[in-house]
PDB file of N, CA and C in Angstrom:
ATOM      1  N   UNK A   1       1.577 -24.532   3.033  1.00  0.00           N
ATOM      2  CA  UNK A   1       1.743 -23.311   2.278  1.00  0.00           C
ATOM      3  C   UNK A   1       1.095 -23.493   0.905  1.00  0.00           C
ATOM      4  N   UNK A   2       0.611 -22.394   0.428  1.00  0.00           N
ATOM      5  CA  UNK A   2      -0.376 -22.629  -1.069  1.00  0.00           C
ATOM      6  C   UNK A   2       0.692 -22.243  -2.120  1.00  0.00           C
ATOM      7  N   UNK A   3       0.642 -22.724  -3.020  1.00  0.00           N
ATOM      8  CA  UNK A   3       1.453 -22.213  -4.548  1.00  0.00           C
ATOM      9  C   UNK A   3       0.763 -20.867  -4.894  1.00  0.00           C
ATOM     10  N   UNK A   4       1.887 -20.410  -5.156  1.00  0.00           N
ATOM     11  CA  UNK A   4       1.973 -18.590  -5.483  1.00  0.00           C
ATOM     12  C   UNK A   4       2.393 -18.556  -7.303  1.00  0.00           C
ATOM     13  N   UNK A   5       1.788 -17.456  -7.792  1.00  0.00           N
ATOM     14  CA  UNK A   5       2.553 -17.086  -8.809  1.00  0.00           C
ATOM     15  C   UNK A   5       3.986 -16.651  -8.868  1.00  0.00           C
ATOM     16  N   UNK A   6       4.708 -16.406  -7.459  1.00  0.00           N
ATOM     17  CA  UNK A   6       6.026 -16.048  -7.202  1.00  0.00           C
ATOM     18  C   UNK A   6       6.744 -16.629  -6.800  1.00  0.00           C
ATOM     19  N   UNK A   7       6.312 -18.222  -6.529  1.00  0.00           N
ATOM     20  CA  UNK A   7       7.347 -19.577  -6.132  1.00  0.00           C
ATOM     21  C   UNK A   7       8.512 -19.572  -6.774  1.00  0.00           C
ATOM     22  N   UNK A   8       8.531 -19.287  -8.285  1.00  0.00           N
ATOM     23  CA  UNK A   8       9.913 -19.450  -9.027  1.00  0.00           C
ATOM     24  C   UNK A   8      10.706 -18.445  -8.528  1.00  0.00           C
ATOM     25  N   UNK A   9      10.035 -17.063  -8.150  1.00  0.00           N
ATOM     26  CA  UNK A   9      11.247 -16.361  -8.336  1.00  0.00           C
ATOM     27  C   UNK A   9      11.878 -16.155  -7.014  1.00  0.00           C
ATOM     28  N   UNK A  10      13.614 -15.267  -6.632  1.00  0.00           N
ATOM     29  CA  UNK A  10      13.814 -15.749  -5.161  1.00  0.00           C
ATOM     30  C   UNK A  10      13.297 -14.830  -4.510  1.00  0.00           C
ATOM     31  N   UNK A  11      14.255 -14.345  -2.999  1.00  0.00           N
ATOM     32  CA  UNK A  11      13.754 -13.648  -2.592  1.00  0.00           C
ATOM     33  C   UNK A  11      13.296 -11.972  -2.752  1.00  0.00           C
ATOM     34  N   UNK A  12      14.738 -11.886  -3.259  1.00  0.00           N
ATOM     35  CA  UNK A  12      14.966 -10.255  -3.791  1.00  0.00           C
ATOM     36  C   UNK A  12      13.953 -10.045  -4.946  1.00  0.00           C
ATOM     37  N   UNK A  13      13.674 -11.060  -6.071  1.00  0.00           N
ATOM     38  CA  UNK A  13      12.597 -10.605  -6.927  1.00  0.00           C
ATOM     39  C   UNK A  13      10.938 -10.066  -6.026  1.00  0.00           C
ATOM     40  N   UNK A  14      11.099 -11.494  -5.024  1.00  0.00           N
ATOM     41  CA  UNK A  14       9.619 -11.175  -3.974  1.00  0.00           C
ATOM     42  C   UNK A  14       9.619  -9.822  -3.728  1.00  0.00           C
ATOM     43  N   UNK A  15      10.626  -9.707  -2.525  1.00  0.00           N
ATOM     44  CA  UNK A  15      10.372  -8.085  -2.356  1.00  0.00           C
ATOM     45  C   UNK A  15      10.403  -7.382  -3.206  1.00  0.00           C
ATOM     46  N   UNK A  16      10.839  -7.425  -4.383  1.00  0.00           N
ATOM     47  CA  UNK A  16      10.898  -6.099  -5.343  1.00  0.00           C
ATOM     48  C   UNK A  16       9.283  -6.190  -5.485  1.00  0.00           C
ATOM     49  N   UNK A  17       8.630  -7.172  -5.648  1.00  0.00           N
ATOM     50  CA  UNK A  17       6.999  -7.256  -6.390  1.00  0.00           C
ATOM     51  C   UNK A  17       6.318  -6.671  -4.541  1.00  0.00           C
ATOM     52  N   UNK A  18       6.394  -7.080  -3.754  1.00  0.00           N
ATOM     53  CA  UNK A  18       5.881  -6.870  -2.581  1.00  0.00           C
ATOM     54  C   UNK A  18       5.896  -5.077  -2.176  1.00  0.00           C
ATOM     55  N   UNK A  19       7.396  -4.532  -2.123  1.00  0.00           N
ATOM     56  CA  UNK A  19       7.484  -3.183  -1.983  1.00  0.00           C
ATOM     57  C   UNK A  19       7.133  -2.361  -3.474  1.00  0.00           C
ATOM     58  N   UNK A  20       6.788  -2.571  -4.527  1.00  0.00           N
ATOM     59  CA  UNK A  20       5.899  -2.443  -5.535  1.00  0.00           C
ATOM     60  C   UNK A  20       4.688  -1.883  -5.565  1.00  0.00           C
ATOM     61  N   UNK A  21       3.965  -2.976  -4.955  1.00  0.00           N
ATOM     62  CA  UNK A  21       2.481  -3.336  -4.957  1.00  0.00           C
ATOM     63  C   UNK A  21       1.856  -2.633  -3.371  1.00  0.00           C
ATOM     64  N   UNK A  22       3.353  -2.326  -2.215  1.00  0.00           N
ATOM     65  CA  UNK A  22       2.771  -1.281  -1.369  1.00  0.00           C
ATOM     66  C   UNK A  22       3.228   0.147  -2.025  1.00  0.00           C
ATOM     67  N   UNK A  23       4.056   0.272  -2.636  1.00  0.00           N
ATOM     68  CA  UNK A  23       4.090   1.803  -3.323  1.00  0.00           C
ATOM     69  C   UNK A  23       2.609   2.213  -4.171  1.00  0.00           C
ATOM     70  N   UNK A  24       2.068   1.165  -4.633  1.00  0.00           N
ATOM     71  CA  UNK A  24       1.135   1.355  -5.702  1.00  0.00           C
ATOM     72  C   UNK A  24      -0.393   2.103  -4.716  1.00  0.00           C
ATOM     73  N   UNK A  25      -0.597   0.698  -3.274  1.00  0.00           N
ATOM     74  CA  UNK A  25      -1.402   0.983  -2.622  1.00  0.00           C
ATOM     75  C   UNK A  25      -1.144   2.526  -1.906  1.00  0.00           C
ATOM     76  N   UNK A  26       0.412   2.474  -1.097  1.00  0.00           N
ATOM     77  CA  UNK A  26      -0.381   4.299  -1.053  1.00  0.00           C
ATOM     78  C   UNK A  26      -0.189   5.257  -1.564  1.00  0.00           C
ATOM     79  N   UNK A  27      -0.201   4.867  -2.837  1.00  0.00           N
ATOM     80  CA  UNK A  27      -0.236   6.021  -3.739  1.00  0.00           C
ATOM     81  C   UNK A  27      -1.540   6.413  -3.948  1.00  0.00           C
ATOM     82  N   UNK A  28      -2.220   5.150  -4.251  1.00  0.00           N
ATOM     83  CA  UNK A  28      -3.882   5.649  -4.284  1.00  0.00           C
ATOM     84  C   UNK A  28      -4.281   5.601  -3.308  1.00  0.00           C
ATOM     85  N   UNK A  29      -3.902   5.291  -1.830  1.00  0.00           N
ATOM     86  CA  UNK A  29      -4.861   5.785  -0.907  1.00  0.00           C
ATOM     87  C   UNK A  29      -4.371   7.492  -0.691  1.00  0.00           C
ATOM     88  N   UNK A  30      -2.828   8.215  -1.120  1.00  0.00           N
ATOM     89  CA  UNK A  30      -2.936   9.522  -0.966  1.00  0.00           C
ATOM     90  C   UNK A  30      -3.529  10.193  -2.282  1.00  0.00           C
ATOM     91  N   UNK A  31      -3.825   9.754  -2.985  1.00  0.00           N
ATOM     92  CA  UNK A  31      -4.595  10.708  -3.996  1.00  0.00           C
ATOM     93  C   UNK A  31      -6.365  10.656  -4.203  1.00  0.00           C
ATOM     94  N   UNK A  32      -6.545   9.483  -3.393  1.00  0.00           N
ATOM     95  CA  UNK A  32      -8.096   9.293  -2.991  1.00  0.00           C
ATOM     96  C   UNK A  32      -8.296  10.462  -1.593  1.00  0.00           C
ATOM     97  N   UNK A  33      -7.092  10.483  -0.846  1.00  0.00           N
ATOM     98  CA  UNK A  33      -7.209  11.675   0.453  1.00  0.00           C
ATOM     99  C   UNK A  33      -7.355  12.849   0.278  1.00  0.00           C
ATOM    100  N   UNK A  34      -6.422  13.321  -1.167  1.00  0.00           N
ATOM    101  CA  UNK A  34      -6.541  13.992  -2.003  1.00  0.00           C
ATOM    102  C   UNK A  34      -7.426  14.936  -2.598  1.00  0.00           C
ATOM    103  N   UNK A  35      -8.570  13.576  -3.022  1.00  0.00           N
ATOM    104  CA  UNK A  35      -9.721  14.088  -3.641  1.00  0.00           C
ATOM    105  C   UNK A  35     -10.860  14.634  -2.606  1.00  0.00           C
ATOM    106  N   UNK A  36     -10.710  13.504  -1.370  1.00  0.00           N
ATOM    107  CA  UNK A  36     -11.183  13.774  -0.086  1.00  0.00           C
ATOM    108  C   UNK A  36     -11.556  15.502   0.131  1.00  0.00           C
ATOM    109  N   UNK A  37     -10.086  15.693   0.608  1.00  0.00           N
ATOM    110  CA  UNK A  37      -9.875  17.042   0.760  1.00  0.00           C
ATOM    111  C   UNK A  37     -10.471  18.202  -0.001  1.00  0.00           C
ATOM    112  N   UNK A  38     -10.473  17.937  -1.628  1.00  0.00           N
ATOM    113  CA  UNK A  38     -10.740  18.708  -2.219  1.00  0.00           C
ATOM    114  C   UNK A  38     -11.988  18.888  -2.424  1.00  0.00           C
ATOM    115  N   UNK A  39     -12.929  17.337  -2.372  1.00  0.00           N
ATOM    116  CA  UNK A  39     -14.825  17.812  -2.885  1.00  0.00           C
ATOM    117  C   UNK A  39     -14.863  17.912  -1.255  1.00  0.00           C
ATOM    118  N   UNK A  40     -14.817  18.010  -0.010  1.00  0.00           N
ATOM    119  CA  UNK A  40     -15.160  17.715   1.102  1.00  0.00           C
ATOM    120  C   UNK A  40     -16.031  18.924   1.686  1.00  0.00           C
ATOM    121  N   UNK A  41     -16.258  20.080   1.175  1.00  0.00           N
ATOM    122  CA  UNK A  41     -16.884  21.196   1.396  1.00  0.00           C
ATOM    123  C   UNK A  41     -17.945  21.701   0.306  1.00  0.00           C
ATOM    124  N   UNK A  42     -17.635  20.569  -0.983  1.00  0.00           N
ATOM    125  CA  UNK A  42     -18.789  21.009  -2.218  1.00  0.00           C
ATOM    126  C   UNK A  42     -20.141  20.782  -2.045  1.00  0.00           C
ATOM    127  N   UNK A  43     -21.026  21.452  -2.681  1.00  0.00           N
ATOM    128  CA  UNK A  43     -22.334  21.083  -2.451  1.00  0.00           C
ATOM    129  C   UNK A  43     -22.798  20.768  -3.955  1.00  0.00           C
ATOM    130  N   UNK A  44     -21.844  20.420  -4.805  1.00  0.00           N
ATOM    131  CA  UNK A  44     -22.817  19.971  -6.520  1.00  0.00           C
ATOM    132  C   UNK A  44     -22.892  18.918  -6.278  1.00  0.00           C
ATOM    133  N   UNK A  45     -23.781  18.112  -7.096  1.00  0.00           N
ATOM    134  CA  UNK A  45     -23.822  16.638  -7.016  1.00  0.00           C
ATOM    135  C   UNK A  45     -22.153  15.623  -7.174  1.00  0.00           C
ATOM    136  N   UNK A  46     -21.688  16.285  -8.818  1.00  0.00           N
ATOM    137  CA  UNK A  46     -20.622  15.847  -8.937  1.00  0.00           C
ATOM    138  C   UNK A  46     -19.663  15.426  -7.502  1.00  0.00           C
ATOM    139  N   UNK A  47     -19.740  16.688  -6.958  1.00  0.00           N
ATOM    140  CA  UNK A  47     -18.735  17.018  -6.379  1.00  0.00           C
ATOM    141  C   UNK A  47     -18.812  16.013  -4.821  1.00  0.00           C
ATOM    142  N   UNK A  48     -20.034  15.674  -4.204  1.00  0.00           N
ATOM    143  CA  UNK A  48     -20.356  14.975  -3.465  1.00  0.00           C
ATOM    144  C   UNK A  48     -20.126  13.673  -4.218  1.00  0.00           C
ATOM    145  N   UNK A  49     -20.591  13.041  -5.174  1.00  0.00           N
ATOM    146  CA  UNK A  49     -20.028  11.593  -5.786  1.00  0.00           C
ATOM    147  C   UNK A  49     -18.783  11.605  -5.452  1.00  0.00           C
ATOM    148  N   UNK A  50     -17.684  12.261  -6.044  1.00  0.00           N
ATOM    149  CA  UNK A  50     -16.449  12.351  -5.756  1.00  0.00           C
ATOM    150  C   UNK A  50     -16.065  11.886  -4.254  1.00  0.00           C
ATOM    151  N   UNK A  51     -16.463  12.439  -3.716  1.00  0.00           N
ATOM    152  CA  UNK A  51     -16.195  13.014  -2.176  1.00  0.00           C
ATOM    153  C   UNK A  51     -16.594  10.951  -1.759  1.00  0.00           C
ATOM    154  N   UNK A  52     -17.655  11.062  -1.710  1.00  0.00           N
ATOM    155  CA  UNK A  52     -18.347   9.422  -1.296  1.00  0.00           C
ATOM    156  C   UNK A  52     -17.613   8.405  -1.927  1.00  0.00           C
ATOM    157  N   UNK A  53     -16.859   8.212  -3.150  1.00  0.00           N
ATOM    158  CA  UNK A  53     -16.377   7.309  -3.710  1.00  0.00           C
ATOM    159  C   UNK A  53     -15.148   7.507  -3.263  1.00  0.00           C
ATOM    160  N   UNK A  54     -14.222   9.011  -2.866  1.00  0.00           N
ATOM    161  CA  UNK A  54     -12.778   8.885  -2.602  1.00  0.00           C
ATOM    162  C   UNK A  54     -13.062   7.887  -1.214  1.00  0.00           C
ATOM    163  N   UNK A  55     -13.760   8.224  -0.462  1.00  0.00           N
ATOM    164  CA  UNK A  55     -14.029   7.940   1.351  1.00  0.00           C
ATOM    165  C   UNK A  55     -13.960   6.651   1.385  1.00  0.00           C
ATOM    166  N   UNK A  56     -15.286   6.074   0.288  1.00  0.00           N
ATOM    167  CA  UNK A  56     -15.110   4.831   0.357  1.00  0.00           C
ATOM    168  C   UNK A  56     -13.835   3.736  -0.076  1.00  0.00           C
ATOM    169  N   UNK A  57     -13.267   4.000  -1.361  1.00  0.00           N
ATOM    170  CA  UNK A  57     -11.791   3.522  -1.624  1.00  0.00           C
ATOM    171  C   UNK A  57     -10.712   4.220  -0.269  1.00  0.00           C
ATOM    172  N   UNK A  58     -10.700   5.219   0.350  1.00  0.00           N
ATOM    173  CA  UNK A  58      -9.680   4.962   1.273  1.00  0.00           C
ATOM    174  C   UNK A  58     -10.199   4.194   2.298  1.00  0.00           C
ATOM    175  N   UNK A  59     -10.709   4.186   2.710  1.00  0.00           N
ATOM    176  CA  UNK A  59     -11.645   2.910   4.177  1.00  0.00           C
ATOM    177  C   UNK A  59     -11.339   1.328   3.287  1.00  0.00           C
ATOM    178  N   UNK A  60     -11.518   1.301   2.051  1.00  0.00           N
ATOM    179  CA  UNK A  60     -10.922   0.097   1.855  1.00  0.00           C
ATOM    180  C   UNK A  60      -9.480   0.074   1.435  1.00  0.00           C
ATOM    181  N   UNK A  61      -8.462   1.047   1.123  1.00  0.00           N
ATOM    182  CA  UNK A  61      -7.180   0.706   1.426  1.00  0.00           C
ATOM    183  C   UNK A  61      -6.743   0.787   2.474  1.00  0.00           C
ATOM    184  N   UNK A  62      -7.135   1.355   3.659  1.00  0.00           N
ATOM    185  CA  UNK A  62      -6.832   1.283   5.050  1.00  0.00           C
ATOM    186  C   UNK A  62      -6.654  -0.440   5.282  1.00  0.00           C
ATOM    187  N   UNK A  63      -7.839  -0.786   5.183  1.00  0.00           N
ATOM    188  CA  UNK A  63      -8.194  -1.746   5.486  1.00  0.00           C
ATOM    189  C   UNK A  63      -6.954  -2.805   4.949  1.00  0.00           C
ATOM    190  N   UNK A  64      -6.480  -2.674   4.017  1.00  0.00           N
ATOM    191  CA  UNK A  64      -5.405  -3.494   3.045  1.00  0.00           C
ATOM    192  C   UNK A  64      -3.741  -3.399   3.691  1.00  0.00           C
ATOM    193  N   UNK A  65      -3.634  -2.258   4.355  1.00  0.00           N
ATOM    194  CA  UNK A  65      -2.183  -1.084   5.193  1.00  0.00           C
ATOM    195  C   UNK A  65      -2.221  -1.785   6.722  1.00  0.00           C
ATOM    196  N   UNK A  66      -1.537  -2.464   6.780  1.00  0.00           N
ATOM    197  CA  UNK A  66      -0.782  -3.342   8.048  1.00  0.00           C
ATOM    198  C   UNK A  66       0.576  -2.235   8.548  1.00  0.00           C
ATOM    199  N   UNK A  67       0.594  -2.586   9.911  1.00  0.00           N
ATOM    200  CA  UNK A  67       2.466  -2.287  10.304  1.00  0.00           C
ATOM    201  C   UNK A  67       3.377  -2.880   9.937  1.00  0.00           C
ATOM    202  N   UNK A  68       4.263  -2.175   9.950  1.00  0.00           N
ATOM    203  CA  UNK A  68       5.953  -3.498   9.259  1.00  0.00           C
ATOM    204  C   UNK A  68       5.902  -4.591  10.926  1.00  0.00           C
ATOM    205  N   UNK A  69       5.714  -4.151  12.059  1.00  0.00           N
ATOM    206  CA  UNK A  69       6.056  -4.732  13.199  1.00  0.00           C
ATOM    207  C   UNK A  69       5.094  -6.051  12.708  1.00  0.00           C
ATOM    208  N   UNK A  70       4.033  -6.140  12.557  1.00  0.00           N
ATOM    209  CA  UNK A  70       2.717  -7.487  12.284  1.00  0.00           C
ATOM    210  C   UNK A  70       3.386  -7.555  10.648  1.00  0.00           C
ATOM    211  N   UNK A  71       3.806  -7.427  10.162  1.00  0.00           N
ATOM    212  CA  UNK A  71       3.720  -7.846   8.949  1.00  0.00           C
ATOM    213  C   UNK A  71       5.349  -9.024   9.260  1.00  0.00           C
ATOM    214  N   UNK A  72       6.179  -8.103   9.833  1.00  0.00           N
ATOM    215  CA  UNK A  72       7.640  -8.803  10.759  1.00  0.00           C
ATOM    216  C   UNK A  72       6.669 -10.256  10.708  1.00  0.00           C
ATOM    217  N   UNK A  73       6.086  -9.944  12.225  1.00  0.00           N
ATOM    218  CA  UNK A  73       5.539 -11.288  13.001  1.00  0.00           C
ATOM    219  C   UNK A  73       5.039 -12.196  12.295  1.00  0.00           C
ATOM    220  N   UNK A  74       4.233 -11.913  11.430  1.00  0.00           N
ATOM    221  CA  UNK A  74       3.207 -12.716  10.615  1.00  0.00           C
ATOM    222  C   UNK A  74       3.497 -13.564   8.942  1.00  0.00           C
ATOM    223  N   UNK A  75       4.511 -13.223   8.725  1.00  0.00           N
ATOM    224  CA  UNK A  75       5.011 -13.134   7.309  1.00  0.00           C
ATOM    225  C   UNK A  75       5.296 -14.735   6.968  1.00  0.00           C
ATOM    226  N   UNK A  76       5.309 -15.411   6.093  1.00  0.00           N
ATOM    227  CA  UNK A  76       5.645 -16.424   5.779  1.00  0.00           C
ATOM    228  C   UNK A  76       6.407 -16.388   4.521  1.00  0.00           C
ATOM    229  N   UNK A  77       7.465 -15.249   4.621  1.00  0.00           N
ATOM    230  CA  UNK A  77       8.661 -15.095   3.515  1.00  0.00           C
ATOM    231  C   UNK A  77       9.301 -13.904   4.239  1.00  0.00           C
ATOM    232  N   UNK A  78       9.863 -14.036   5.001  1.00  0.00           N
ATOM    233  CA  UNK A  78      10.706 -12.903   5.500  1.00  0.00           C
ATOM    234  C   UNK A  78      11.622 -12.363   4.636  1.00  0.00           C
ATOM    235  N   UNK A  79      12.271 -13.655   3.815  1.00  0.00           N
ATOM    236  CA  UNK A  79      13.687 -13.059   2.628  1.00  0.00           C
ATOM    237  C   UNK A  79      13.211 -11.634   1.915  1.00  0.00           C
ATOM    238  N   UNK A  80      11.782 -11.652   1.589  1.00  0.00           N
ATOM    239  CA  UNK A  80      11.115 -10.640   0.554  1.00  0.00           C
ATOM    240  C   UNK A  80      11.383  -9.941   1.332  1.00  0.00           C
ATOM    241  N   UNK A  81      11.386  -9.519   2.776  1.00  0.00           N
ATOM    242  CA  UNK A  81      10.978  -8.002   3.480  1.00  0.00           C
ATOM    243  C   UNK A  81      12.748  -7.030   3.384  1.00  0.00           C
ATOM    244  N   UNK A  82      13.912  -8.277   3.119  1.00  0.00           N
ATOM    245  CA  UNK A  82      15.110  -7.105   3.313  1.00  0.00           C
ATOM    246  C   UNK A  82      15.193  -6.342   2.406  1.00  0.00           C
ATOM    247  N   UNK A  83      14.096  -6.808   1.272  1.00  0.00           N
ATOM    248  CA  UNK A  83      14.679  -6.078  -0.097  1.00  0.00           C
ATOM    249  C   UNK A  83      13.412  -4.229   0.792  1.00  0.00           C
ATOM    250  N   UNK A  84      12.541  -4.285   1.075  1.00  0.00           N
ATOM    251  CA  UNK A  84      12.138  -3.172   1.339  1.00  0.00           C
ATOM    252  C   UNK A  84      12.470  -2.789   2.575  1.00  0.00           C
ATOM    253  N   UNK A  85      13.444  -3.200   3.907  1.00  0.00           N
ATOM    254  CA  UNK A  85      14.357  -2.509   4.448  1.00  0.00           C
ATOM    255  C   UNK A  85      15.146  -2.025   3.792  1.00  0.00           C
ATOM    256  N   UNK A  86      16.109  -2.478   3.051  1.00  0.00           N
ATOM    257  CA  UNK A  86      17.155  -2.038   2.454  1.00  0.00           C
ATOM    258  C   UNK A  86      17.394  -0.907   1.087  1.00  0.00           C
ATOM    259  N   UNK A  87      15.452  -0.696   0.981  1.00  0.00           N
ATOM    260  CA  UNK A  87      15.475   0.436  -0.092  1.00  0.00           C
ATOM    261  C   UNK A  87      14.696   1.640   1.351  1.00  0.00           C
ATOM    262  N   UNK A  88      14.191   1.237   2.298  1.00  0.00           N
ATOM    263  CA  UNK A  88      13.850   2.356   3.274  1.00  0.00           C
ATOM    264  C   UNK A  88      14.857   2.537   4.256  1.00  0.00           C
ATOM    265  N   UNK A  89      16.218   1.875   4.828  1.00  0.00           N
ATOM    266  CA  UNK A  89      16.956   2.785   5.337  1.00  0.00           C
ATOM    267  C   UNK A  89      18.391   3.650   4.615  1.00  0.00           C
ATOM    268  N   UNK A  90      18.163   4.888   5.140  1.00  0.00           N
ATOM    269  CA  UNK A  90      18.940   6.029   4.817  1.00  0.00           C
ATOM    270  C   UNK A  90      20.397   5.929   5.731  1.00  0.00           C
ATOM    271  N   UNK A  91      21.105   5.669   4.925  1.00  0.00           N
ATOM    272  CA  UNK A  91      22.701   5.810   5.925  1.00  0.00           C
ATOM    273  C   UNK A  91      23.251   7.577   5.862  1.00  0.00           C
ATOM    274  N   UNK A  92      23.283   8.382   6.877  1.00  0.00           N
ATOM    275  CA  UNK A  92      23.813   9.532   6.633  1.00  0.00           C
ATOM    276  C   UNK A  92      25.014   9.551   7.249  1.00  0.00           C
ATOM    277  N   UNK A  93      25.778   9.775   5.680  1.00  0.00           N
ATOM    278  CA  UNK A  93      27.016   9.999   6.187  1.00  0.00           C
ATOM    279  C   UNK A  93      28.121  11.379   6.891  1.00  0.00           C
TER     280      UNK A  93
END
């Protein structure tokens, strides 16, 4: 295993930085979809830059967006993952 900047801290800090840093990612991959949507029919130059640069940043956050099932399997800190079960399930009472 390689040394992390997050060795010191335990698990619950991990996941807090882990479910973080995926809130962050799709946030900008929905506001790059966003922009998608919006230049996707323009014909100004601007408006095509836009369009080509949102496309390209979402094809590379795709690329970054795994399943929880492979992320389960694959993980080499599971402790980090209860902290983002335990802020995504809803108990209805």
């Amino acid at each position: 295993m390689t040394s992390r900047a997050t060795d010191g801290f335990d698990a619950t800090a991990r996941g807090k930085i882990r479910y973080t840093g995926g809130y962050a990612v799709a946030k900008l991959k929905y506001n790059y979809m966003c922009q998608n949507k919006t230049n996707m029919y323009t014909t100004s130059a601007l408006g095509v830059s836009k369009f080509n640069k949102a496309s390209v940043m979402v094809e590379f956050l795709e690329k970054m967006t795994v399943s929880e099932r492979y992320l389960i399997a694959v993980t080499e800190d599971p402790g980090s993952l209860s902290e983002t079960s335990r802020k995504q399930i809803f108990i209805k009472v």
